[in-house]
Structure formats: C-alpha cells, structure tokens
C-alpha atoms as a PDB file:
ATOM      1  CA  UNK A   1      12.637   9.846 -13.655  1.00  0.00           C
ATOM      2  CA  UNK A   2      11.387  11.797 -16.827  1.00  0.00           C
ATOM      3  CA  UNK A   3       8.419   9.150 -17.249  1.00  0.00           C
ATOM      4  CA  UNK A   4       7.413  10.627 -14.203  1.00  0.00           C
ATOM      5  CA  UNK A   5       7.812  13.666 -14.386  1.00  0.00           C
ATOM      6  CA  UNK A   6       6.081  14.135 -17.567  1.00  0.00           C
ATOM      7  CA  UNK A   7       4.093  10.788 -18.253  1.00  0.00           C
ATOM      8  CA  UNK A   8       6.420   9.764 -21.190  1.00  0.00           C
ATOM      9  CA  UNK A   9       6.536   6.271 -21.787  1.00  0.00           C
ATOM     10  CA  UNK A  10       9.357   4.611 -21.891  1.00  0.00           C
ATOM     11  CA  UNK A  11      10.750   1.557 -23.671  1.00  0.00           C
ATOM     12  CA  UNK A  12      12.927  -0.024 -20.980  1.00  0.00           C
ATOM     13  CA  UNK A  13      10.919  -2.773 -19.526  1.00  0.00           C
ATOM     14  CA  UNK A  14      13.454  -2.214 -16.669  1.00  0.00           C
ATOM     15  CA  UNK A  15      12.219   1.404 -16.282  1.00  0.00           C
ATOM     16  CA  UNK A  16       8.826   0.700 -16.758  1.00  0.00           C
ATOM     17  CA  UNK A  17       9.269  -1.669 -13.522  1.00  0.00           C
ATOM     18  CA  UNK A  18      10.291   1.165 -11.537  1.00  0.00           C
ATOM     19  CA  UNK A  19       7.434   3.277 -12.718  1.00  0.00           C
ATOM     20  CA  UNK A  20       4.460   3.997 -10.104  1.00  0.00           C
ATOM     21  CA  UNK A  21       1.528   1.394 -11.621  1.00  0.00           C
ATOM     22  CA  UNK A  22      -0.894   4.341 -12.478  1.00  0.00           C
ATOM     23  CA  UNK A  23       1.877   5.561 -15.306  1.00  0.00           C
ATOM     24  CA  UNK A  24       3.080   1.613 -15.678  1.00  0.00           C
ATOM     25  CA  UNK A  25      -0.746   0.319 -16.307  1.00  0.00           C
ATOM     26  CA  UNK A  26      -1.976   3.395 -18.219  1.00  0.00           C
ATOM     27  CA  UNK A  27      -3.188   2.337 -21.617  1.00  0.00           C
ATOM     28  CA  UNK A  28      -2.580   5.727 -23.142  1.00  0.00           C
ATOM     29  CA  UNK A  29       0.890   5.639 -22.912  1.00  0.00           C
ATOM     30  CA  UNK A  30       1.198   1.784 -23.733  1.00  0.00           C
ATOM     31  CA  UNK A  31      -1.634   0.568 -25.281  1.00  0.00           C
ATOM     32  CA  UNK A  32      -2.931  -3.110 -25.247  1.00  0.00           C
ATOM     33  CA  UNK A  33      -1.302  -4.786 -28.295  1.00  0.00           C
ATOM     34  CA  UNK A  34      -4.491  -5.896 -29.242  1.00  0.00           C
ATOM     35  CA  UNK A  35      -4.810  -1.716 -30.357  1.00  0.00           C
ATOM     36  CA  UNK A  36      -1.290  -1.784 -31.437  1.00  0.00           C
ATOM     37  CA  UNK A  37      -2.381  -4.187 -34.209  1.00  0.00           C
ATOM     38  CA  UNK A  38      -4.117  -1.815 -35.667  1.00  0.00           C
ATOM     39  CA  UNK A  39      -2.128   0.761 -35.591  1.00  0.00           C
ATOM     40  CA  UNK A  40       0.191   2.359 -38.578  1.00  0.00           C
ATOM     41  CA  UNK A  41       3.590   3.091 -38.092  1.00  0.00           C
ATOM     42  CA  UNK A  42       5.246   6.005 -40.308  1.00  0.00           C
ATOM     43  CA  UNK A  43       8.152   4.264 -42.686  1.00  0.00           C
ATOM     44  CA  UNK A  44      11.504   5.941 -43.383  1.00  0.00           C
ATOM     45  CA  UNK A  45      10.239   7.723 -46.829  1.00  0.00           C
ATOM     46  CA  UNK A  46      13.855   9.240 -47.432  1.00  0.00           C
ATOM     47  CA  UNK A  47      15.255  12.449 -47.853  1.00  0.00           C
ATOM     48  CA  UNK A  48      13.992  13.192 -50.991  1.00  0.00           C
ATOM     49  CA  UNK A  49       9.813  12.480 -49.714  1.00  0.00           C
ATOM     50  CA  UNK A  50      11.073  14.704 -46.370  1.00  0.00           C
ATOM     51  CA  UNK A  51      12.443  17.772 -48.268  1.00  0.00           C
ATOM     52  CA  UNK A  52       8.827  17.536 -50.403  1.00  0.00           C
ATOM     53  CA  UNK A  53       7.063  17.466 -46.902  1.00  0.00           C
ATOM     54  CA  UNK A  54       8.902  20.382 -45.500  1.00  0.00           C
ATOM     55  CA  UNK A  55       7.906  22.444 -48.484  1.00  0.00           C
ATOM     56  CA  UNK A  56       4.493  21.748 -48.101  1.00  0.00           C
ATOM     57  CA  UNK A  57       4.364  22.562 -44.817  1.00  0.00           C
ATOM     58  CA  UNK A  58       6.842  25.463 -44.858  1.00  0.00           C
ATOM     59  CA  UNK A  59       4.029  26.820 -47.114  1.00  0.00           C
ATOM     60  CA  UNK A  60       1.457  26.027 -44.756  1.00  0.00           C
ATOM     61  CA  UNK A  61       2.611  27.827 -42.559  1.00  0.00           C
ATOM     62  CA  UNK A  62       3.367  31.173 -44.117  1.00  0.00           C
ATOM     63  CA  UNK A  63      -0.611  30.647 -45.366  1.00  0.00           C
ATOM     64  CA  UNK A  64      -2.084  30.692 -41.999  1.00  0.00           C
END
C-alpha cells in the first residue's frame, strides 16, 4: 500500500482501516478536526489567476 510505503494519507476510510495505527493515528497526516477548522483551503481561482501565477513564478525562478 502506497500510504505505507511513503506515509501518504489517504482518503478511503476503508484504506485507512487497513493502515498500521502509527500511520492511521498520526496527526500529521490527518489532523484533529479541531486543527482542520482552522485551516484554509486554496479555491479554484481559474485559468486566467493560474496563467498570472505561473508568470510570476516562471520569473522567480529564472531570478534565483
């Protein structure tokens, strides 16, 4: 199982069953919902806010 093999969560609850508990119960890979609630999430901005990202950091890049 990849979750294993790498300690990549997953989002099956079935899979996460099957996990060994130190992966299954590790708060790192899913945190407490109590954190989750503070959390931010990245929205869809669209393909015209993602072309203006990949410029920016296209010329990041060639800056370094």
């Amino acid at each position: 199982m990849i979750s294993e093999e790498i300690g990549y969560g997953s989002p099956n609850e079935a899979a996460k069953k099957e996990m060994p508990p130190e992966l299954a119960n590790n708060p790192i890979v899913y945190p407490p919902a109590d954190l989750l609630k503070h959390a931010m999430f990245r929205e869809d901005v669209g393909d015209e806010i993602m072309a203006l990202y990949q410029q920016y950091w296209d010329r990041l890049k060639v800056d370094m």
